[in-house]
Protein backbone atom coordinates (compact mmCIF):
# COMPACT_ATOMS: atom_id res chain seq x y z
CA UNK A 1 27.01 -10.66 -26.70
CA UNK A 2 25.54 -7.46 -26.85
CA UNK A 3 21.98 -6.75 -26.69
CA UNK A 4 19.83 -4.05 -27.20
CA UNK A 5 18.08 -4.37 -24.06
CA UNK A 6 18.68 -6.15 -21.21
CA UNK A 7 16.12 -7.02 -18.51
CA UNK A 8 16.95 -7.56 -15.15
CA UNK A 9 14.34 -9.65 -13.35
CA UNK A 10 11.84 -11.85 -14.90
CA UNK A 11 8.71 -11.10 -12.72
CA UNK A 12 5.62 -9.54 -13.69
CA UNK A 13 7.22 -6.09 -14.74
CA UNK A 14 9.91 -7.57 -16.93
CA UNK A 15 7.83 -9.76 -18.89
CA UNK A 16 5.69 -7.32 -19.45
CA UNK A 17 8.69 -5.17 -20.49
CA UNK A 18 10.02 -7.79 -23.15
CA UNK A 19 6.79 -8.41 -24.49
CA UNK A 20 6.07 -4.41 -24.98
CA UNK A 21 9.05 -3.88 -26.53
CA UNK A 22 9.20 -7.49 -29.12
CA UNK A 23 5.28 -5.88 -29.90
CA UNK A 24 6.53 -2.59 -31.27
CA UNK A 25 9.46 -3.73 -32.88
CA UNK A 26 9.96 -7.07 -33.82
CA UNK A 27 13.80 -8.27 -34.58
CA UNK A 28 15.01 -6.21 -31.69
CA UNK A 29 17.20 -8.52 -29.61
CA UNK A 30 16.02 -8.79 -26.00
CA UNK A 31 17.50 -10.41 -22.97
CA UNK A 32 15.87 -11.20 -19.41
CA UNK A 33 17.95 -12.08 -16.60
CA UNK A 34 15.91 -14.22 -13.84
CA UNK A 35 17.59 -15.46 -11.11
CA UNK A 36 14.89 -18.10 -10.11
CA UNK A 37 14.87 -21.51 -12.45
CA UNK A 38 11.64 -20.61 -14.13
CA UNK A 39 10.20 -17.11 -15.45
CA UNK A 40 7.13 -15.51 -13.24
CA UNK A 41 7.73 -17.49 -10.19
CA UNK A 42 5.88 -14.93 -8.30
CA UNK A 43 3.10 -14.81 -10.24
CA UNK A 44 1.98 -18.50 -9.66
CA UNK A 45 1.48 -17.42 -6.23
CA UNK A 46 -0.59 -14.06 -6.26
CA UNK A 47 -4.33 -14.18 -5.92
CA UNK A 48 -4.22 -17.37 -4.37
CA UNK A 49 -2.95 -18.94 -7.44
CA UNK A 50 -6.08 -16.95 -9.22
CA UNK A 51 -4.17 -14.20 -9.89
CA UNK A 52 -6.11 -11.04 -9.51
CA UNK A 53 -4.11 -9.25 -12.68
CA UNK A 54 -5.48 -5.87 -12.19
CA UNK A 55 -8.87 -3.67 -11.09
CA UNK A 56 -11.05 -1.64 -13.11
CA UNK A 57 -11.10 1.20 -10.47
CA UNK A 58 -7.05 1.24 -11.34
CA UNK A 59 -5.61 3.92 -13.38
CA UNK A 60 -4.71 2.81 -16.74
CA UNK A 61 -6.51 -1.08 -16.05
CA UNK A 62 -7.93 -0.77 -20.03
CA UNK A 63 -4.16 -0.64 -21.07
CA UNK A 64 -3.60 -3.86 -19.21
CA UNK A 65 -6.55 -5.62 -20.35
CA UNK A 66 -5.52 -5.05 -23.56
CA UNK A 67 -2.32 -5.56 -23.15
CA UNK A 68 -3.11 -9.28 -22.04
CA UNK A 69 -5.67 -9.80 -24.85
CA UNK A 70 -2.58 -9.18 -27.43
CA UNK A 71 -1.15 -12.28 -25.65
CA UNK A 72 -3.87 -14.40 -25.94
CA UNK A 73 -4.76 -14.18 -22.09
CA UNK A 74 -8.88 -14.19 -21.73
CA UNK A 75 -9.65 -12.04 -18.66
CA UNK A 76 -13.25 -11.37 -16.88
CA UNK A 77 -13.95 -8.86 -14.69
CA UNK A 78 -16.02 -9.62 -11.65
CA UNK A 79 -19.12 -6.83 -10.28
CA UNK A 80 -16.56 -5.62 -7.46
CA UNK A 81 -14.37 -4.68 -9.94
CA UNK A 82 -11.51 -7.16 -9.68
CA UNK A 83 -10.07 -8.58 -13.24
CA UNK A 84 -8.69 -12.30 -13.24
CA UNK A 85 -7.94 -14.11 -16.66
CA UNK A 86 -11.15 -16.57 -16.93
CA UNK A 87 -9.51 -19.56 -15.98
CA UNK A 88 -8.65 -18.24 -12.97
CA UNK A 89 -5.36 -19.97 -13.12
CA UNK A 90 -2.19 -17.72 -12.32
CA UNK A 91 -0.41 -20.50 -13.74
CA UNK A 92 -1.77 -19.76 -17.14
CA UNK A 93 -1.04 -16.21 -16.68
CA UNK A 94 2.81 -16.76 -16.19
CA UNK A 95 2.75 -19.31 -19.16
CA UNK A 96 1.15 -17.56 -21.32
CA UNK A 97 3.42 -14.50 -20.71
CA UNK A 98 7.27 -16.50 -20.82
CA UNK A 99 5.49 -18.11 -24.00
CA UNK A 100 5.05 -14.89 -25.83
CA UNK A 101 8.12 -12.99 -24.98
CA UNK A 102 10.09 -16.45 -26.62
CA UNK A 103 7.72 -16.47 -29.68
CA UNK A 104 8.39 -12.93 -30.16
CA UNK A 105 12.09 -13.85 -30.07
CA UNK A 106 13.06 -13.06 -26.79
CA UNK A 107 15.94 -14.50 -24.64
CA UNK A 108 15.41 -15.53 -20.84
CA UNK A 109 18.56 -16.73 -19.44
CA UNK A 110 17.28 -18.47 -16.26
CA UNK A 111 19.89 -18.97 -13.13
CA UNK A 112 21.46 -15.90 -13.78
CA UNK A 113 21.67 -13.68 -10.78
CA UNK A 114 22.61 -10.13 -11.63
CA UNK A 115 25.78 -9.08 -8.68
CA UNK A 116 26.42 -5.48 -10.93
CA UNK A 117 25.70 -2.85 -14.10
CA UNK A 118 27.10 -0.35 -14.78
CA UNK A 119 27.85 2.01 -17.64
CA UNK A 120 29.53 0.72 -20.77
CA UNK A 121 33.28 1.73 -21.24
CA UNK A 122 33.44 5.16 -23.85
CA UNK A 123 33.65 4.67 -27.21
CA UNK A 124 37.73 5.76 -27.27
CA UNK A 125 38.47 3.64 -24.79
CA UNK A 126 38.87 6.45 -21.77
CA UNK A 127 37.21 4.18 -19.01
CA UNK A 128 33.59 4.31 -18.05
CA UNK A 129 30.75 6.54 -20.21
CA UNK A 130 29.23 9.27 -18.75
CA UNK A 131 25.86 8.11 -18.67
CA UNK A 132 24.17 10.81 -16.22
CA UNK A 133 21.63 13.79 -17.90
CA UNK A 134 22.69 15.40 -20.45
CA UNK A 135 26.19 13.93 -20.72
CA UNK A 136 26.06 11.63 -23.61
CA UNK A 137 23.23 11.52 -26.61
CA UNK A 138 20.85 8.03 -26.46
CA UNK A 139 22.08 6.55 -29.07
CA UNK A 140 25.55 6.29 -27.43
CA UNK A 141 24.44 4.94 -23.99
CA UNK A 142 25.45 1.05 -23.01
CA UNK A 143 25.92 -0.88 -19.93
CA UNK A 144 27.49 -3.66 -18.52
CA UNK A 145 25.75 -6.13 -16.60
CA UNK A 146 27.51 -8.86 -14.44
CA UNK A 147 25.50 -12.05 -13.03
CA UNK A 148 26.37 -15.40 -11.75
CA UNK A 149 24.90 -18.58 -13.05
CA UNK A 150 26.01 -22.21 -13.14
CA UNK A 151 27.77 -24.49 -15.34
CA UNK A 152 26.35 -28.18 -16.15
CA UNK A 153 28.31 -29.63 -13.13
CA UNK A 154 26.73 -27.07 -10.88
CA UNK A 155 29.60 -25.18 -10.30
CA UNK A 156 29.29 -21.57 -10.08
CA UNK A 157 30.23 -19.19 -13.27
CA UNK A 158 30.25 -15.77 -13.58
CA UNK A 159 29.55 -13.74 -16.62
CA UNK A 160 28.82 -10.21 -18.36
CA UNK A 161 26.96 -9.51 -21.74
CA UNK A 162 26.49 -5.81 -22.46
CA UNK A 163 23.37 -3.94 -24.19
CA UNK A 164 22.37 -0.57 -25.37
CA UNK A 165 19.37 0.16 -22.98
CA UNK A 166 19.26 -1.51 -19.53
CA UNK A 167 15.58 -2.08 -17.64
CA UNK A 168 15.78 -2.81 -14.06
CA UNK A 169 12.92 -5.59 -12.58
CA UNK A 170 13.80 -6.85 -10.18
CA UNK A 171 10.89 -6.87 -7.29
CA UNK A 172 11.28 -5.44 -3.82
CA UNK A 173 11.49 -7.30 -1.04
CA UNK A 174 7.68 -9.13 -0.40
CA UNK A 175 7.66 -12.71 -0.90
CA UNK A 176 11.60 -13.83 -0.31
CA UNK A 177 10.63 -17.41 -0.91
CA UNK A 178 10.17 -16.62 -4.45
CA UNK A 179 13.35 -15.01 -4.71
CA UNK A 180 12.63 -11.23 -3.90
CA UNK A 181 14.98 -10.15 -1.77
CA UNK A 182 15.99 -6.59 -2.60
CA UNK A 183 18.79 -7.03 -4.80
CA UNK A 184 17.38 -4.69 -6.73
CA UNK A 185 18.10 -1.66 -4.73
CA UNK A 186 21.27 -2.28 -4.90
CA UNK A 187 21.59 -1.98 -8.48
CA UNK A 188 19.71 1.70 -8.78
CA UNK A 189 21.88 3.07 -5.47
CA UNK A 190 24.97 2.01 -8.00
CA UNK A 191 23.22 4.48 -10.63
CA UNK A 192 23.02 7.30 -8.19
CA UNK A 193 19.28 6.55 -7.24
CA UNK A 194 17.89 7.59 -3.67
CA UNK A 195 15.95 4.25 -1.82
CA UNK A 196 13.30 4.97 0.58
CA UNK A 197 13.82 1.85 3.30
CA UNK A 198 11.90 -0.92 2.04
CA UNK A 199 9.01 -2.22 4.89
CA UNK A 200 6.63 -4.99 4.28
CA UNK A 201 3.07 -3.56 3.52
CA UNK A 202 0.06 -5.55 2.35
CA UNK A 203 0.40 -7.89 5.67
CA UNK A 204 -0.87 -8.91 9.33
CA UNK A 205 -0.16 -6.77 12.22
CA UNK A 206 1.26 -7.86 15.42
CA UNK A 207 -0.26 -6.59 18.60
CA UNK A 208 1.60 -8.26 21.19
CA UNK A 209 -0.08 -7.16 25.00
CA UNK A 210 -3.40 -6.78 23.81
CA UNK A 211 -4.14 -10.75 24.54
CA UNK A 212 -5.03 -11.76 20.94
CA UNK A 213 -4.40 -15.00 21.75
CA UNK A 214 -8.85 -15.85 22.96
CA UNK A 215 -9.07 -14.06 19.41
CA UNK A 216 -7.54 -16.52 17.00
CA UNK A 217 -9.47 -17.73 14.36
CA UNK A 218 -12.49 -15.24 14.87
CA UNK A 219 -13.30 -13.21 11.67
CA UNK A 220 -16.20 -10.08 12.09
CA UNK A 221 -16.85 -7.21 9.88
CA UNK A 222 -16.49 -3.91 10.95
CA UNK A 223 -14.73 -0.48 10.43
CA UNK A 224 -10.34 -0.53 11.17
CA UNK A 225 -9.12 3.17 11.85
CA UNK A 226 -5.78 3.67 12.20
CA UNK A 227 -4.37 6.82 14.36
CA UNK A 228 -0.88 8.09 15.02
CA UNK A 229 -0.39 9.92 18.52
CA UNK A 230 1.32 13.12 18.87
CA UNK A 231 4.06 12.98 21.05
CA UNK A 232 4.27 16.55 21.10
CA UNK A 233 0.49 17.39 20.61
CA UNK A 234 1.13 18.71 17.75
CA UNK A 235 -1.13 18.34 14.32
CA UNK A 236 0.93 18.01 10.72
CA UNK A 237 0.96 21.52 10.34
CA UNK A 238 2.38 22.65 13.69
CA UNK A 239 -0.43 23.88 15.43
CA UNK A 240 -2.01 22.79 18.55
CA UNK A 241 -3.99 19.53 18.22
CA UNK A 242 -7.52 20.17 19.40
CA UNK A 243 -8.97 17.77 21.94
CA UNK A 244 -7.19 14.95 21.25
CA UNK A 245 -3.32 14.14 19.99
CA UNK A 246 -4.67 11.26 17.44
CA UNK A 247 -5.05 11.56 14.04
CA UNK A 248 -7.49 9.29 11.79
CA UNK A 249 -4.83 8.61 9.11
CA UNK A 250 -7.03 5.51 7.38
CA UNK A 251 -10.29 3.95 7.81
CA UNK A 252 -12.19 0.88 6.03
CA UNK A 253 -14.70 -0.99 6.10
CA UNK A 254 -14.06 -5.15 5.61
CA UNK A 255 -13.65 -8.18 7.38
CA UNK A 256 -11.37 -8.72 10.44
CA UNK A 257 -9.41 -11.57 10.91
CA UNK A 258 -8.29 -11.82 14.57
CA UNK A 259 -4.84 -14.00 14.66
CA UNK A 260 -3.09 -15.30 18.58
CA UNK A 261 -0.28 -12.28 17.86
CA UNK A 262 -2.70 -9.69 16.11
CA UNK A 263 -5.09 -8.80 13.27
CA UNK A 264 -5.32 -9.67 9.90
CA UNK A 265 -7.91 -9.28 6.68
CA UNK A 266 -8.40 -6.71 3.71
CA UNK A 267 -8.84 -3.93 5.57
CA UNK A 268 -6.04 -4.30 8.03
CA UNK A 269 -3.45 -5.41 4.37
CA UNK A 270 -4.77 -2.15 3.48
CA UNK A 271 -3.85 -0.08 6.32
CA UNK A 272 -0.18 -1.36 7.01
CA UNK A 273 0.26 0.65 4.09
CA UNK A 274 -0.33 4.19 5.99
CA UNK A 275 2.11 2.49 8.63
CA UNK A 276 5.66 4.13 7.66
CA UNK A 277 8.39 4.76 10.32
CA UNK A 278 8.92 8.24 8.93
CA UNK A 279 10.77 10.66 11.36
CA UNK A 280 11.21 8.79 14.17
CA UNK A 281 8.03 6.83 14.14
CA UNK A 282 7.38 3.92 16.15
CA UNK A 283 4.67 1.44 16.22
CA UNK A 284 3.78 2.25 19.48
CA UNK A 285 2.70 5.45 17.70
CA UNK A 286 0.22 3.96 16.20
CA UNK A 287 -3.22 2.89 17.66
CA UNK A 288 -5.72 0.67 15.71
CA UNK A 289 -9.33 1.08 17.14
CA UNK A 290 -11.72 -1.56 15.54
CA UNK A 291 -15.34 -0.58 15.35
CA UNK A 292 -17.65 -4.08 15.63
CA UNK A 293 -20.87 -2.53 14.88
CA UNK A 294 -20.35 0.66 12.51
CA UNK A 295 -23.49 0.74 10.64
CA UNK A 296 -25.21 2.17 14.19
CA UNK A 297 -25.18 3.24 17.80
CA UNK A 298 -25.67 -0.12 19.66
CA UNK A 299 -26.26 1.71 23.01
CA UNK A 300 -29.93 2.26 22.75
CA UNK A 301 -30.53 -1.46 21.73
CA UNK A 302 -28.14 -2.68 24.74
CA UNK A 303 -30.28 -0.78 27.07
CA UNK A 304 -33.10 -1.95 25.49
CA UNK A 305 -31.90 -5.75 25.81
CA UNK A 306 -30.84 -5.10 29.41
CA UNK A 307 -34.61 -4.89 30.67
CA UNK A 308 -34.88 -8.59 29.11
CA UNK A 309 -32.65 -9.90 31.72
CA UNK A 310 -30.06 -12.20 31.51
CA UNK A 311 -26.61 -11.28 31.86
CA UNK A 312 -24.36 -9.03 30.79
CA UNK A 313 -22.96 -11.58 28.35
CA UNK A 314 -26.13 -12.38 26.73
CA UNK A 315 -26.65 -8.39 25.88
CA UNK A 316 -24.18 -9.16 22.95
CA UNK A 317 -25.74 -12.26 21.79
CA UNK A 318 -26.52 -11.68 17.78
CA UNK A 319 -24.34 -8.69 17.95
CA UNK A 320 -20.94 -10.30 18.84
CA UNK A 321 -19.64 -14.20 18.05
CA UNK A 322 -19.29 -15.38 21.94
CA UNK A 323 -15.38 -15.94 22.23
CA UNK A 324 -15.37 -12.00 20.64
CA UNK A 325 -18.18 -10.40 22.94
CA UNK A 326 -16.16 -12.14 26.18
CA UNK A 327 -13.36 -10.29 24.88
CA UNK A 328 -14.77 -7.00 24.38
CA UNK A 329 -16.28 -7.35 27.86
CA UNK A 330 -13.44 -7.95 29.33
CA UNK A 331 -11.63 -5.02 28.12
CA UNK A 332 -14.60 -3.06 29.00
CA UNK A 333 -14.10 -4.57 33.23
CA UNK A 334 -17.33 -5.91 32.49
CA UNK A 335 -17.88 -9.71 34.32
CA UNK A 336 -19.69 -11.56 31.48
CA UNK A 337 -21.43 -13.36 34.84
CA UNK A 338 -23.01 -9.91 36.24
CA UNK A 339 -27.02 -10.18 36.13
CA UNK A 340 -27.96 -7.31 33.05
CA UNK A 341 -30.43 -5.91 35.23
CA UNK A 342 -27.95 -5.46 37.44
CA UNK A 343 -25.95 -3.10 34.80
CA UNK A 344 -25.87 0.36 35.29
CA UNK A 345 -26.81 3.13 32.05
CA UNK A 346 -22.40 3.72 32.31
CA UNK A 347 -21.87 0.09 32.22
CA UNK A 348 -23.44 -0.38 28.91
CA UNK A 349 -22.02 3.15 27.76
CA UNK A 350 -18.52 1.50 28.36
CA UNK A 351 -19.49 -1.78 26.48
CA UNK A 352 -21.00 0.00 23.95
CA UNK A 353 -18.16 2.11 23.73
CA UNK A 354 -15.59 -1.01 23.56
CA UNK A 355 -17.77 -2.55 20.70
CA UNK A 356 -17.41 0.79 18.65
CA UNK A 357 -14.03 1.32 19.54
CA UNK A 358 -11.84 -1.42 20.30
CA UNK A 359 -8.15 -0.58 20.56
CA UNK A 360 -5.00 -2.48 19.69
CA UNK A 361 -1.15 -1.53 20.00
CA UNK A 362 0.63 -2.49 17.48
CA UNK A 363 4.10 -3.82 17.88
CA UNK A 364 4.84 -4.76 14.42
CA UNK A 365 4.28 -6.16 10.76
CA UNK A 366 4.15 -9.59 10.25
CA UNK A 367 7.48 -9.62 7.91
CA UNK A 368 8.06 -10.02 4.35
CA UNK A 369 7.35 -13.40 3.95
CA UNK A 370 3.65 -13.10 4.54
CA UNK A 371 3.94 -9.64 3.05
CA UNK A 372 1.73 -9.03 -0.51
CA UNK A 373 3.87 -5.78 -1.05
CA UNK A 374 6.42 -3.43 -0.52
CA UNK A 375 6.54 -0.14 -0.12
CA UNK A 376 9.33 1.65 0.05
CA UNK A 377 12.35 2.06 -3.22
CA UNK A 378 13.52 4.07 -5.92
CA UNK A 379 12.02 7.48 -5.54
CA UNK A 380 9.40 8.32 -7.78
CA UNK A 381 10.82 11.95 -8.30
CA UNK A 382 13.89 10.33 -10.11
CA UNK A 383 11.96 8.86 -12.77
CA UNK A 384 10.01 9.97 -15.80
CA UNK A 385 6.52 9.29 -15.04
CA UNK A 386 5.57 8.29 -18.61
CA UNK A 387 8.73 6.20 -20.17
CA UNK A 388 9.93 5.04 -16.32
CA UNK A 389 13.52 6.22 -17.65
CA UNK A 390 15.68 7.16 -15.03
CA UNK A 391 16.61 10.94 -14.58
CA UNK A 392 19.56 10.33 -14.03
CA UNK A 393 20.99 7.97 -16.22
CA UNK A 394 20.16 7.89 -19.95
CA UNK A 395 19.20 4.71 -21.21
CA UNK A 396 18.22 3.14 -17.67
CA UNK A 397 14.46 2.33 -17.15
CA UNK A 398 12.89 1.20 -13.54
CA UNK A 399 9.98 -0.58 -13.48
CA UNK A 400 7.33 -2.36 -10.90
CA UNK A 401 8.38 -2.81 -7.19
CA UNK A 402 11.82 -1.87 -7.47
CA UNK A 403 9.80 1.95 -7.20
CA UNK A 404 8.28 3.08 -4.12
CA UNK A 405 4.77 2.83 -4.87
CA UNK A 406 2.34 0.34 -3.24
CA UNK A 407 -1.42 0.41 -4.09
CA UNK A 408 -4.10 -1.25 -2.16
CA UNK A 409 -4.58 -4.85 -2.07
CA UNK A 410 -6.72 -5.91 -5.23
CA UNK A 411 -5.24 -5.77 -8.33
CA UNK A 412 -3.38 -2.48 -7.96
CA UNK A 413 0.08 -3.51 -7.54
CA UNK A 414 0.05 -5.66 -10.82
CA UNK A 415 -1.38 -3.17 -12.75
CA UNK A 416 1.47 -0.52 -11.63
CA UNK A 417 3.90 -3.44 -12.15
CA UNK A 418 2.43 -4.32 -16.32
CA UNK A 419 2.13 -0.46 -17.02
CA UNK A 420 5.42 0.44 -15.93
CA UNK A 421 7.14 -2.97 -17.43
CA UNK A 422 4.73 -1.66 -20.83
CA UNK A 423 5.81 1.75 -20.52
CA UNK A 424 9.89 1.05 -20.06
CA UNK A 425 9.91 -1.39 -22.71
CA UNK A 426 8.28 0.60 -25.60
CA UNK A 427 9.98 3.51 -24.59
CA UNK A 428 13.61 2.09 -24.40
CA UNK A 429 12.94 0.36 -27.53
CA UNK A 430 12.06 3.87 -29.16
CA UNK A 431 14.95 5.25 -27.85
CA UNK A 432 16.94 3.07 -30.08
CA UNK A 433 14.99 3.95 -33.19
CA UNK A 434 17.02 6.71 -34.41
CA UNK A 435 20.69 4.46 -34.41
């Protein structure tokens, strides 16, 4: 059959897609492709099966609540600024969402794994259109699209439909367990489409060496700063770095979760994202320094504490949980035995000093399984900003996490992925207006 557009992926962007598109024009016929055995699989998951659906510090989070008002999907928005629907059910989210694009008449064909698309065969029958800018008017644009499914008996079957606009959904590569594996990329290279390596963001770090392991299960607030060495003490722009060859490329203020291989919590989610292996990069490059007690200079009240003898362990009692201050004095060469009084003005300098600036190495991300996001994909320069349409095919639309954008954690990656699933499908569906 042929459609007049085809979905690939059934996630968050493409159902948002469908439903955009059935919205503005009702009768069109529709088509999503999932290759998992139910529709917004994903979203179950996300929030903690709350599902955080977008933020009202996000660009464009009015759209969305809107958008999921037109659905029926009741939404409240919390004093911190993050929107769930008022049940606070993600599983009502994803119903409610594969129940409107099928009362608006759309087709999801689940089991059907998409293995190629391509451009349509030309009109006269002289092999494949010329699909790329400016070759061929919109009205004239098609594709093919391959994908495997199964027959009754379970054996495998493979099989093609074809469709006048073509919107690509598929996900990166966060959260393989719900079938996310990166397929997509594979698709838009096909078109022409440049993919910036995929790498799990929105996840733990691993800081094998440091000796974590006393650490695990501790949570504190403070301040995580991330800094990248210069090898070549060299700032961005080429001149000579000043003092030092760091530079502060993040900082945040949250909770810290302290695992046996690393750190984990908001803040640190939020960081992995400055963490790309641009240019030669390494992790090693990287330094994470943890500040325990940001709101203050905790030397003066160390040296006041000292006079109250004790020992040097007790100065951090109330400041530090106990497992956490034996750490820090450790790593300062502190004995948490030593008599306080004994301590000199340096000694508490250098625990003081450890408490505002405790340093970890990392070695590595915790992997895309425990990954919220990815970051990494289709280059944003190769698609329209406002319709998502590829620049360089006509009539191909890329949506969600297939592009290499990656917001913070809290709603901003499911708002990108419903505006840009809103924005492909009214647009492709507009592009067919005039045929």
């Amino acid at each position: 059959m042929n459609y007049d557009i085809c979905i690939v992926g059934g996630g968050a962007s493409g159902l948002a897609a469908a439903i955009a598109a059935l919205q503005a024009e009702p009768g069109r016929s529709v088509l999503i492709l999932e290759k998992n055995r139910e529709a917004g699989r994903k979203i179950r998951a996300t929030g903690s099966g709350r599902c955080n659906i977008t933020n009202a510090a996000a660009e464009g989070y009015l759209r969305v609540l809107t958008f999921f008002r037109s659905v029926g999907i009741a939404t409240r928005t919390y004093p911190n600024g993050l929107v769930y629907p008022y049940s606070e059910s993600a599983a009502d989210v994803q119903e409610a969402l594969v129940a409107a694009v099928t009362s608006l008449g759309g087709i999801i064909e689940l089991d059907a794994t998409v293995v190629a698309a391509e451009p349509a065969a030309s009109s006269d029958g002289g092999g494949a259109a010329d699909v790329t800018d400016g070759a061929t008017d919109r009205g004239t644009a098609g594709f093919v699209v391959t994908y495997q499914t199964h027959a009754d008996d379970g054996a495998p079957v493979v099989r093609t439909c074809t469709a006048d606009r073509l919107i690509l959904a598929a996900g990166g590569k966060a959260g393989p367990q719900y079938g996310t594996v990166g397929d997509g990329y594979k698709l838009a290279a096909a078109f022409g489409h440049e993919v910036v390596k995929p790498i799990p963001v929105l996840t733990q770090v691993e800081c094998a060496g440091d000796g974590c392991e006393p650490l695990s299960g501790i949570r504190a607030r403070g301040r995580v700063s991330l800094y990248r060495r210069s090898p070549d003490g060299l700032i961005d722009n080429g001149a000579p770095a000043p003092e030092s060859t760091e530079q502060l490329l993040f900082e945040e203020d949250g909770e810290i979760q302290f695992t046996f291989y690393g750190l984990s919590g908001i803040a640190v989610f939020n960081m992995t994202r400055m963490m790309r292996l641009t240019g030669g990069l390494k992790f090693a490059d990287f330094s994470v320094g943890i500040n325990l007690y940001p709101e203050d200079d905790v030397t003066g009240f160390l040296l006041e504490k000292r006079s109250l003898g004790g020992t040097a362990a007790s100065l951090l009692n109330t400041v530090l949980k106990p497992a956490l201050a034996d750490y820090v004095l450790a790593r300062a060469g502190i004995d948490r035995t030593a008599a306080a009084a004994r301590l000199s003005d340096a000694d508490v300098a250098r625990i003081a000093g450890t408490v505002h600036d405790l340093r970890f190495t990392p070695t590595g991300l915790h992997g895309w399984k425990d990954a919220q996001c990815t970051s990494g994909g289709v280059t944003l320069t190769e698609v329209d900003p406002d319709t998502c349409e590829s620049l360089l095919c006509k009539g191909l639309y890329l949506t969600g996490e297939l592009l290499d954008y990656d917001g913070p954690c809290g709603g901003f990656n499911l708002t990108h992925a419903w505006l840009t699933g809103i924005n492909a499908g009214r647009a492709a569906v507009a592009s067919l207006r005039d045929r």
